[in-house]
PDB file of N, CA and C in Angstrom:
ATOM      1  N   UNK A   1      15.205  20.585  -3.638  1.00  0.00           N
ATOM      2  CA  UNK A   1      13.777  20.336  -3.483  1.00  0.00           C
ATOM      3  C   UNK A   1      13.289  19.463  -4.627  1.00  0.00           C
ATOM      4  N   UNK A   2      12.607  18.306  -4.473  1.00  0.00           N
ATOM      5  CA  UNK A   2      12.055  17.719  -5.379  1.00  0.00           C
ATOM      6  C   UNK A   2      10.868  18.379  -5.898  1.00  0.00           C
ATOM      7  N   UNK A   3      10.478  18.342  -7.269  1.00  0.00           N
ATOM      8  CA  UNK A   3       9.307  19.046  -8.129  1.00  0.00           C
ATOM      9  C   UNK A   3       8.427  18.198  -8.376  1.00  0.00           C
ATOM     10  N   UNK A   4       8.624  16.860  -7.738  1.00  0.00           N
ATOM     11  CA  UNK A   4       7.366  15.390  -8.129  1.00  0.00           C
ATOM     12  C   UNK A   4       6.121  15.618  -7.643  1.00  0.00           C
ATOM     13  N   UNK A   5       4.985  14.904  -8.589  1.00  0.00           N
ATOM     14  CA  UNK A   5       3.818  15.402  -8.407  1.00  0.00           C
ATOM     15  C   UNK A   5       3.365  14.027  -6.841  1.00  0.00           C
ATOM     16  N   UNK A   6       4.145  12.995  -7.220  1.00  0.00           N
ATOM     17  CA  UNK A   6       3.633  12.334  -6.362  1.00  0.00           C
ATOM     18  C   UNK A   6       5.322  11.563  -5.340  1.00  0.00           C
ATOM     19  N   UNK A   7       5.127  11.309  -4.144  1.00  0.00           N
ATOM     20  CA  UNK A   7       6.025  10.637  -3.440  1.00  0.00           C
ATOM     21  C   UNK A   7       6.719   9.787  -3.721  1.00  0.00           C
ATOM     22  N   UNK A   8       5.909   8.642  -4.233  1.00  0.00           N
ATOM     23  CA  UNK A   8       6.457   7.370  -4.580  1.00  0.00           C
ATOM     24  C   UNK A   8       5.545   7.293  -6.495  1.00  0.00           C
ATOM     25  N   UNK A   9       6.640   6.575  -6.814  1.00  0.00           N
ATOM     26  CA  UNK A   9       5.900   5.810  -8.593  1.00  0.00           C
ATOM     27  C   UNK A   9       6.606   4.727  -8.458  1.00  0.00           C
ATOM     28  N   UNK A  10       5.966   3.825  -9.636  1.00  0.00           N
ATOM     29  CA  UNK A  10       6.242   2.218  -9.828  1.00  0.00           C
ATOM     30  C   UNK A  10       7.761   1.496  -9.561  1.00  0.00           C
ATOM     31  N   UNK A  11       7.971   2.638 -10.368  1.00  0.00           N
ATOM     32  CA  UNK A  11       9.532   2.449 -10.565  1.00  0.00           C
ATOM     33  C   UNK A  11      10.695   2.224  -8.899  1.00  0.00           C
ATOM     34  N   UNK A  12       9.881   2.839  -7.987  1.00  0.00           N
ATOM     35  CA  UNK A  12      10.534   2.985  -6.875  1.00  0.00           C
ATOM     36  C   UNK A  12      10.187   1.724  -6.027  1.00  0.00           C
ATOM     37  N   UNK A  13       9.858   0.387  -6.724  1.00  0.00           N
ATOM     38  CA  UNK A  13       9.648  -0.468  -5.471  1.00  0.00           C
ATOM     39  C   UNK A  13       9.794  -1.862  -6.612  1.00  0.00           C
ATOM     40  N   UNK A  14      10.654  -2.638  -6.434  1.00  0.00           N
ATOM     41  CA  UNK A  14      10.540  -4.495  -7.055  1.00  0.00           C
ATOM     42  C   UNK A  14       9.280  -4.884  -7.659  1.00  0.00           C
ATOM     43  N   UNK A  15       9.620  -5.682  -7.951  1.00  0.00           N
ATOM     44  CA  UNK A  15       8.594  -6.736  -8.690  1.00  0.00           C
ATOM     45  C   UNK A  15       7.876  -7.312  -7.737  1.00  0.00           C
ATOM     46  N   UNK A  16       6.850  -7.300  -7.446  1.00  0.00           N
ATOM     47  CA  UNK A  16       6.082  -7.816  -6.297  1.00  0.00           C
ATOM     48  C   UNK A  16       5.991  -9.538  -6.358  1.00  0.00           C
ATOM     49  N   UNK A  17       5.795  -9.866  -5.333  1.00  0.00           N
ATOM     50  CA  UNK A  17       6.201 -11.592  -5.104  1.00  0.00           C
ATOM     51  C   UNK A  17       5.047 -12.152  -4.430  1.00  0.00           C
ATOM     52  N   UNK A  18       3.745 -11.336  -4.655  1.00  0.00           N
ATOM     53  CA  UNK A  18       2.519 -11.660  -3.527  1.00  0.00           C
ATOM     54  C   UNK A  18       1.608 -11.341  -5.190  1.00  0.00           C
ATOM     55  N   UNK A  19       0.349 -11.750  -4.746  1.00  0.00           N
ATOM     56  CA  UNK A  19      -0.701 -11.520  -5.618  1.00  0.00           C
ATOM     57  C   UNK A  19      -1.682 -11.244  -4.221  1.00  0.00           C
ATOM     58  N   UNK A  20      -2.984  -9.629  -4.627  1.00  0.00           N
ATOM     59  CA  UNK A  20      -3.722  -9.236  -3.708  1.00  0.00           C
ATOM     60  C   UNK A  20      -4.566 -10.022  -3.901  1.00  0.00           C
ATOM     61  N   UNK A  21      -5.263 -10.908  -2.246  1.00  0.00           N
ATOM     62  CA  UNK A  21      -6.351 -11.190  -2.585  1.00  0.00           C
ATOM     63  C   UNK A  21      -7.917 -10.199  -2.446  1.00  0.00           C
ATOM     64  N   UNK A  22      -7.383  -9.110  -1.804  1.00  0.00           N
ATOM     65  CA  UNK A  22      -8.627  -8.416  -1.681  1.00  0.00           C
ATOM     66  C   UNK A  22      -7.975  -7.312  -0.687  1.00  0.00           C
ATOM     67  N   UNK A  23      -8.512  -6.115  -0.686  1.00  0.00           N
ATOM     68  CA  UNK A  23      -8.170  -5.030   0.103  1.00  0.00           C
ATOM     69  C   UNK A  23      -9.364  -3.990   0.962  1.00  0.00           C
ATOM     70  N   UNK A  24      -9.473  -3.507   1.846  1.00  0.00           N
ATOM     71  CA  UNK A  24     -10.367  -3.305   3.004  1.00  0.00           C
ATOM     72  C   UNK A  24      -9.535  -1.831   2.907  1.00  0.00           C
ATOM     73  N   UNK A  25     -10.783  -0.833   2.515  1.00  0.00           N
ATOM     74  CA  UNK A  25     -10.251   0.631   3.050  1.00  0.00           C
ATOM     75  C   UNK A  25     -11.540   1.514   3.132  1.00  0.00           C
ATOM     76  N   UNK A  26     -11.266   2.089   4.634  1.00  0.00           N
ATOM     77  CA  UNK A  26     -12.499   3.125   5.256  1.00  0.00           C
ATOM     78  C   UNK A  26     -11.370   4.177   5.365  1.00  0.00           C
ATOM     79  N   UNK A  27     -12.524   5.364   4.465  1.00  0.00           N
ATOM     80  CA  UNK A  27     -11.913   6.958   4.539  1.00  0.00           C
ATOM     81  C   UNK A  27     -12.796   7.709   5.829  1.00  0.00           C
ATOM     82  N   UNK A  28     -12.110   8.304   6.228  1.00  0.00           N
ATOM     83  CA  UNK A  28     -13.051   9.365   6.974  1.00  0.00           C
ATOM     84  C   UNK A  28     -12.095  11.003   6.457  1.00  0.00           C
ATOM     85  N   UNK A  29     -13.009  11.149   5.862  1.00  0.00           N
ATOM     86  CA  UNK A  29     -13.391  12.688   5.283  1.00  0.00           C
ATOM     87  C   UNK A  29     -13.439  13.663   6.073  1.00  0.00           C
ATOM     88  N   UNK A  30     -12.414  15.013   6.629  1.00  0.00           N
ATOM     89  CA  UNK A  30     -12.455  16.134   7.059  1.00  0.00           C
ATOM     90  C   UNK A  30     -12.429  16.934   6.208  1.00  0.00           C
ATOM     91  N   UNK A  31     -12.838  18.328   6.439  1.00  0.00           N
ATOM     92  CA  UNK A  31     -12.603  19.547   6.203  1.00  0.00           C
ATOM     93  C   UNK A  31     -11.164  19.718   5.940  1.00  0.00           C
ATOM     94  N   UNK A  32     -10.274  19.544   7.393  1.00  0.00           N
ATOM     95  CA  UNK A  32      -8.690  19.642   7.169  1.00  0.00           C
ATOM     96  C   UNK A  32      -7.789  18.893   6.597  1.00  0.00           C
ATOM     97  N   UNK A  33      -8.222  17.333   6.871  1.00  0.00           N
ATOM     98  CA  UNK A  33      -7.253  16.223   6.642  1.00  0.00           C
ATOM     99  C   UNK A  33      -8.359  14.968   6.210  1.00  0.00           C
ATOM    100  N   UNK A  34      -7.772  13.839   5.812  1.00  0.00           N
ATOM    101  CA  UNK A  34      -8.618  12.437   5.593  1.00  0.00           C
ATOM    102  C   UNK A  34      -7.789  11.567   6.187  1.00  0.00           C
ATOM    103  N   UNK A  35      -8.333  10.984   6.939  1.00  0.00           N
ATOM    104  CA  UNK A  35      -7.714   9.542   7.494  1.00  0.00           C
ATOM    105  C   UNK A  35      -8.276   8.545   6.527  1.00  0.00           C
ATOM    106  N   UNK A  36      -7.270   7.121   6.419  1.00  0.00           N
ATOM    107  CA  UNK A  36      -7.505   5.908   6.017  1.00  0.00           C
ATOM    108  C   UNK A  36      -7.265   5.158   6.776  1.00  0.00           C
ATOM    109  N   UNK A  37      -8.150   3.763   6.994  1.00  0.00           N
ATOM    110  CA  UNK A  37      -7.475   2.551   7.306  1.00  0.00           C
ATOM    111  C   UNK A  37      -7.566   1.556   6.171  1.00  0.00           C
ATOM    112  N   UNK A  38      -6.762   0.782   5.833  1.00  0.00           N
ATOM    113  CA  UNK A  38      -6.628  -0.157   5.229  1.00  0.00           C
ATOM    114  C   UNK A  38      -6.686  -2.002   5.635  1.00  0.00           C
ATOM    115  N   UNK A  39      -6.907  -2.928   4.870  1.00  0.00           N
ATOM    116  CA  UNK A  39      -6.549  -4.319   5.326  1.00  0.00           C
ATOM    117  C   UNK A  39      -6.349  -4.838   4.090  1.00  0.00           C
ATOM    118  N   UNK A  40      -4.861  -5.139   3.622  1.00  0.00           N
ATOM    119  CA  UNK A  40      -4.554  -5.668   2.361  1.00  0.00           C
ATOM    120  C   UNK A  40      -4.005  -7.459   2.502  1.00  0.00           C
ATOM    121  N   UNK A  41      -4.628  -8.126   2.266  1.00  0.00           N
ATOM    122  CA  UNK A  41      -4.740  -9.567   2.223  1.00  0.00           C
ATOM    123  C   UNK A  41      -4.113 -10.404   0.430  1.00  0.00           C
ATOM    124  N   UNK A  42      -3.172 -10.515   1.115  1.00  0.00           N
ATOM    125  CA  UNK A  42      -2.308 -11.272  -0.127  1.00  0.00           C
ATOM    126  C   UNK A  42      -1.558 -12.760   0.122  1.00  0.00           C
ATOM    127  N   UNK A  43      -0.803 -13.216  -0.952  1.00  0.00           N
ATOM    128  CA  UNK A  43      -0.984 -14.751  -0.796  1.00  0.00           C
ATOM    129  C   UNK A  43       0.494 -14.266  -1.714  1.00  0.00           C
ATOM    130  N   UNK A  44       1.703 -14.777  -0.987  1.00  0.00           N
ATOM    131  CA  UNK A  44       3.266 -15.181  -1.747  1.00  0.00           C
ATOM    132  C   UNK A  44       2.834 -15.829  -2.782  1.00  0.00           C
ATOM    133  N   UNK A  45       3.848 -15.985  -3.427  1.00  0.00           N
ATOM    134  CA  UNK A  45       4.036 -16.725  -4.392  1.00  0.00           C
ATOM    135  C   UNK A  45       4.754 -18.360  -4.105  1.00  0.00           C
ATOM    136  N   UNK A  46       6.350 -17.973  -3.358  1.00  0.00           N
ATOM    137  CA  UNK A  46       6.958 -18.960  -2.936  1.00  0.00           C
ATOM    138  C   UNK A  46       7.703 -18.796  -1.777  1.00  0.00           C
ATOM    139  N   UNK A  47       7.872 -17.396  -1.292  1.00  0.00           N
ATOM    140  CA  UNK A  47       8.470 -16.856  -0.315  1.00  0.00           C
ATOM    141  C   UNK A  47       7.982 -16.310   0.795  1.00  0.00           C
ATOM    142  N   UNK A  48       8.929 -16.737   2.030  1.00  0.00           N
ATOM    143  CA  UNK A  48       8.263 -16.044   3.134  1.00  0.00           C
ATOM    144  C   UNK A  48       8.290 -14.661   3.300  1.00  0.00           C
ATOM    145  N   UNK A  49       7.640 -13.947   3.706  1.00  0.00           N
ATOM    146  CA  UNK A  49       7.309 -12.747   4.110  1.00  0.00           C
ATOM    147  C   UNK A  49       7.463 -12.207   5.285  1.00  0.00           C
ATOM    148  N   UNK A  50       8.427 -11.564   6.317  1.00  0.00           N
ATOM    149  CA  UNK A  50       7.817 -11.045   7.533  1.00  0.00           C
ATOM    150  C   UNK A  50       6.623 -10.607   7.965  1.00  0.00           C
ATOM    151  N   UNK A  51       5.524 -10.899   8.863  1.00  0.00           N
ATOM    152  CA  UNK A  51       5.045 -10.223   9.939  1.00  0.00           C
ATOM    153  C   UNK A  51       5.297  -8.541  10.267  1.00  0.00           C
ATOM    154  N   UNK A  52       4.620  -7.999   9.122  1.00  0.00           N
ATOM    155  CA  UNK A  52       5.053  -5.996   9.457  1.00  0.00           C
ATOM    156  C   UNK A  52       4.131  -5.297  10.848  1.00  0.00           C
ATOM    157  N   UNK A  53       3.841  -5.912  11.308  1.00  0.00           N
ATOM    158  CA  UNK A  53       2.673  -5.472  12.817  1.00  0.00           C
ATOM    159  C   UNK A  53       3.825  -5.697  13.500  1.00  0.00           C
TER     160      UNK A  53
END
């Protein structure tokens, strides 16, 4: 069983190759659970990127 306070940290992902240009996030707030949506808008550096949709 892992004892981590959180899922993921820094350490677990590359050097990023994009700079954000701006990010879009609506919470909706329950009692039980919170949903998010997000829209994260970034710009490569020099490399292509796949299409993740």
């Amino acid at each position: 069983m892992n004892n981590s306070l959180y899922k993921y940290y820094p350490e677990d992902f590359g050097e990023l190759t994009v700079d954000v240009l701006h990010m879009d996030m609506v919470f909706d707030v329950y009692d039980d659970r919170t949903n998010v949506k997000s829209v994260l808008r970034v710009i490569t550096w020099d490399e292509h990127i796949e299409n993740w949709n």
